[in-house]
N, C-alpha and C. Protein backbone atom coordinates (compact mmCIF):
# COMPACT_ATOMS: atom_id res chain seq x y z
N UNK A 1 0.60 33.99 -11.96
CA UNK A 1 1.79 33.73 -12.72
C UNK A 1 1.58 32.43 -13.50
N UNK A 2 1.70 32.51 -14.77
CA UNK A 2 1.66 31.53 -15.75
C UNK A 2 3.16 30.55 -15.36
N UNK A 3 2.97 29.24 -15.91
CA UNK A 3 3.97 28.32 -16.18
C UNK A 3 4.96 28.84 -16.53
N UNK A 4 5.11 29.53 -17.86
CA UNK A 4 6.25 30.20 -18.65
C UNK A 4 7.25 31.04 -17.76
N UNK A 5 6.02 31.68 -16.95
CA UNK A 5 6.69 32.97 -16.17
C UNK A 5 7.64 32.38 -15.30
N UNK A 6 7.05 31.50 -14.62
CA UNK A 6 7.92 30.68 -13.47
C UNK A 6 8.79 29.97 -13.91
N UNK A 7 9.22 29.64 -14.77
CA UNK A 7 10.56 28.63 -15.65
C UNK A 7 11.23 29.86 -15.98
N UNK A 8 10.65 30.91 -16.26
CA UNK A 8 11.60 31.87 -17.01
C UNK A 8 12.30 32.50 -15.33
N UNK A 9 11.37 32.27 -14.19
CA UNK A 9 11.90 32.91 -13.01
C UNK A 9 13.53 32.02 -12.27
N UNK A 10 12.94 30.68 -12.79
CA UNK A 10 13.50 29.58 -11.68
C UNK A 10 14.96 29.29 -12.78
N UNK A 11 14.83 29.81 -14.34
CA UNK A 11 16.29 29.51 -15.41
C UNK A 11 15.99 27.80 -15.53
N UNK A 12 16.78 27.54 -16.35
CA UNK A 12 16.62 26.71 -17.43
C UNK A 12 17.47 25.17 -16.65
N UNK A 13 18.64 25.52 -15.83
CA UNK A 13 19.12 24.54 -14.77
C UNK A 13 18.64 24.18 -13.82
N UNK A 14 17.73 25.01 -13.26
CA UNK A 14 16.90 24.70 -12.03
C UNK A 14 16.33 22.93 -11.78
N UNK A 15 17.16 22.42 -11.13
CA UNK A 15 16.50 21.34 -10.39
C UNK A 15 16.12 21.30 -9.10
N UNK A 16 14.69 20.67 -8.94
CA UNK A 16 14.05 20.66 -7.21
C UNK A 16 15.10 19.56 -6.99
N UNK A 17 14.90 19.83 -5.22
CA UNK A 17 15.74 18.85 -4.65
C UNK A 17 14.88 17.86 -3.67
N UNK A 18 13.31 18.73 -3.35
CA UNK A 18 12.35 16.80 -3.50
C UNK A 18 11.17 17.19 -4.17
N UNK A 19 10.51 16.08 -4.63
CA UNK A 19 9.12 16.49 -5.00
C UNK A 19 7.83 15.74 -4.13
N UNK A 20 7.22 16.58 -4.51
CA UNK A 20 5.72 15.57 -3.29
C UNK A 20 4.48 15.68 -4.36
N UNK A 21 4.62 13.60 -4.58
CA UNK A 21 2.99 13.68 -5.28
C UNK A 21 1.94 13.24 -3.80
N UNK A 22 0.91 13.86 -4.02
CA UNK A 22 -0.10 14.83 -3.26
C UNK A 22 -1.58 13.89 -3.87
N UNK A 23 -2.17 12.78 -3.07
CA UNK A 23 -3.05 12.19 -3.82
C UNK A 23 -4.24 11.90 -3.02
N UNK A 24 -5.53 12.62 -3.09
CA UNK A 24 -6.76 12.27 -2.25
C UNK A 24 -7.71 11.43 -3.27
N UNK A 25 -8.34 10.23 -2.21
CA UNK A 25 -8.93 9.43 -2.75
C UNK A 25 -10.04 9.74 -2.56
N UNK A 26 -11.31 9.90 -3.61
CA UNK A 26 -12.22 10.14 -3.81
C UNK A 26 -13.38 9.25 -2.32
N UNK A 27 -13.13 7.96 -2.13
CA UNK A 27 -13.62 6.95 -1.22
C UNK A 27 -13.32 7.80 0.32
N UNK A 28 -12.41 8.52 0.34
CA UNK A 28 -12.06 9.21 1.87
C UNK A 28 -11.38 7.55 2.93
N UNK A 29 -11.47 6.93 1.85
CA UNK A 29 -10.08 5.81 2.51
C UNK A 29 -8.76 6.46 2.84
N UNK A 30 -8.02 5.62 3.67
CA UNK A 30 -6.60 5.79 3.73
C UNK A 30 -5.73 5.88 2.27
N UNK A 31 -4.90 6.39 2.30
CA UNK A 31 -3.84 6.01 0.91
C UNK A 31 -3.19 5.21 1.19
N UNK A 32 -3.29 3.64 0.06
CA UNK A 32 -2.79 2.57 0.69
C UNK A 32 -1.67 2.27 -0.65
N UNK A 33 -0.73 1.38 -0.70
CA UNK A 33 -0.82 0.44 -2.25
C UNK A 33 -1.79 -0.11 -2.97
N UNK A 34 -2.60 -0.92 -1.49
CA UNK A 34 -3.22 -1.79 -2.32
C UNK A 34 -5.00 -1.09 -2.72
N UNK A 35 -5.09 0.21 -2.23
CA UNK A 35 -6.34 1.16 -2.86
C UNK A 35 -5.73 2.14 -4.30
N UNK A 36 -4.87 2.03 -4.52
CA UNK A 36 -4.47 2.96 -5.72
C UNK A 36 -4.47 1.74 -7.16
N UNK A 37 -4.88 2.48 -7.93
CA UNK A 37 -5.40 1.94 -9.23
C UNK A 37 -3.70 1.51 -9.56
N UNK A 38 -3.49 0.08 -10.49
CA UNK A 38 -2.55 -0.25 -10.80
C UNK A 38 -1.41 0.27 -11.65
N UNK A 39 -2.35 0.99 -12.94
CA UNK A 39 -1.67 1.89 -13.30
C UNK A 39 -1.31 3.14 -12.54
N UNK A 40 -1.61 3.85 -11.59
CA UNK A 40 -1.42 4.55 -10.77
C UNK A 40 0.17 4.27 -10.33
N UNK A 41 0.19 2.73 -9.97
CA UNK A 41 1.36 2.22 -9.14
C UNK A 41 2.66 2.44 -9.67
N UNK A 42 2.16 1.71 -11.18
CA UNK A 42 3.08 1.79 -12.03
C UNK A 42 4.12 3.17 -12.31
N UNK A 43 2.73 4.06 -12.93
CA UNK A 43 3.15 5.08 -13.16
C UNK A 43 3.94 5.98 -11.83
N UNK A 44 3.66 6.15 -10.47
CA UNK A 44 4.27 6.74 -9.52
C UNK A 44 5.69 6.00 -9.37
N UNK A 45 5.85 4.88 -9.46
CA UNK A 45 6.74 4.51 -9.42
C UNK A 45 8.36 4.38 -9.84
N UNK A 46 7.56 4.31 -11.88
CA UNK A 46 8.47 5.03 -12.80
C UNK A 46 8.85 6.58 -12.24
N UNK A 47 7.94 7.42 -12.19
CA UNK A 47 8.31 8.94 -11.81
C UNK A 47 9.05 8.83 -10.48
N UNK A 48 9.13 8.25 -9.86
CA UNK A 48 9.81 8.17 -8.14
C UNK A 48 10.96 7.87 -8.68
N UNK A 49 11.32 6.40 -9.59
CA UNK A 49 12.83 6.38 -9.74
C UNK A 49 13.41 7.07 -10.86
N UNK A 50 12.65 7.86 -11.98
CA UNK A 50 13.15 8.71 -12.55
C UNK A 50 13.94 10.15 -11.86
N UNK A 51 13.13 10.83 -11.17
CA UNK A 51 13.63 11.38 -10.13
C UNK A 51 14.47 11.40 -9.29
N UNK A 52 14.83 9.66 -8.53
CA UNK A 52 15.22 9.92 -7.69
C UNK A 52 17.19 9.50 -8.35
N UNK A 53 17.41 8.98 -9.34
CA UNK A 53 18.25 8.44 -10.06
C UNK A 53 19.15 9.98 -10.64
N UNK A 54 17.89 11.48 -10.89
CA UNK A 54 18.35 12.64 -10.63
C UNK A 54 18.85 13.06 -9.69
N UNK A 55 19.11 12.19 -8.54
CA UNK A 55 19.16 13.02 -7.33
C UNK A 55 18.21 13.81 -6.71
N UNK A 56 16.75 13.78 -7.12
CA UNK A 56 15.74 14.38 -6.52
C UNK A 56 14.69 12.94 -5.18
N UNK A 57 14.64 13.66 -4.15
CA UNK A 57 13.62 13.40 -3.17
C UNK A 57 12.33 13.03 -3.66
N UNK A 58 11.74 12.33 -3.36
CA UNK A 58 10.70 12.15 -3.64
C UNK A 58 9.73 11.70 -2.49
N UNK A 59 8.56 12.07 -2.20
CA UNK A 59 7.87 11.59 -0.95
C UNK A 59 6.15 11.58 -1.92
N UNK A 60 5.29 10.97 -0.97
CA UNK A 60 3.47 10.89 -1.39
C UNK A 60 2.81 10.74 0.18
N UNK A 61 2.49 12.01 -0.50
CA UNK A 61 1.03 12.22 0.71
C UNK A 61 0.05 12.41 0.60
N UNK A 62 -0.87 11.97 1.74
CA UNK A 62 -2.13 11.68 1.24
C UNK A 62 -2.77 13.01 1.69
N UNK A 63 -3.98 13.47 0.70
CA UNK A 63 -4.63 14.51 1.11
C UNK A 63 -6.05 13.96 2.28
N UNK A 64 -6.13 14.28 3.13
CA UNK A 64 -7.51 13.72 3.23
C UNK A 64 -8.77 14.31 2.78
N UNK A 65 -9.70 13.36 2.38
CA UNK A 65 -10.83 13.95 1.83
C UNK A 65 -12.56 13.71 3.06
N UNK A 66 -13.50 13.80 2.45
CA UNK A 66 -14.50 13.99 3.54
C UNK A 66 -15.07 12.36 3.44
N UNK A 67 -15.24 11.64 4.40
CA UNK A 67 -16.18 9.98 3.65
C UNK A 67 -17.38 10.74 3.19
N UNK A 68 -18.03 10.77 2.24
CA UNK A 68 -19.07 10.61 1.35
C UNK A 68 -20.32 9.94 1.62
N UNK A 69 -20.07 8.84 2.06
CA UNK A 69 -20.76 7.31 2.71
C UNK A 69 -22.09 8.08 3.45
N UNK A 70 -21.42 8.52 4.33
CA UNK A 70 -22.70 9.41 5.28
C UNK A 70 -24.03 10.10 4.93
């Protein structure tokens, strides 16, 4: 199912009621503040209170990835 299809499924009022940004770090570090790129910060941040000022949820979780290092 294309994008289109699913907006045309969900109508034109449809608001989520949370969203989850979903972020694995390439390093297989923890997801921290202080490991996420600044603009990163910025930008999640704006989108968190844009959202949440909608009345939408907002949460970030970390994916885990494999350490590399090895």
């Amino acid at each position: 199912m294309c994008l289109h299809e699913a907006a045309d499924l969900l109508g034109e009022d449809f608001t989520p009621r949370k969203v989850v940004y979903a972020i694995s770090l390439k390093s297989g570090k923890a997801l921290t503040t202080k490991n996420l790129f600044t603009f990163s910060q910025v930008s999640l941040l704006q989108a968190a209170r844009a959202l949440r000022a909608q009345g939408v949820d907002v949460a970030v979780a970390a994916i885990p990835s494999p350490d590399t290092s090895a």
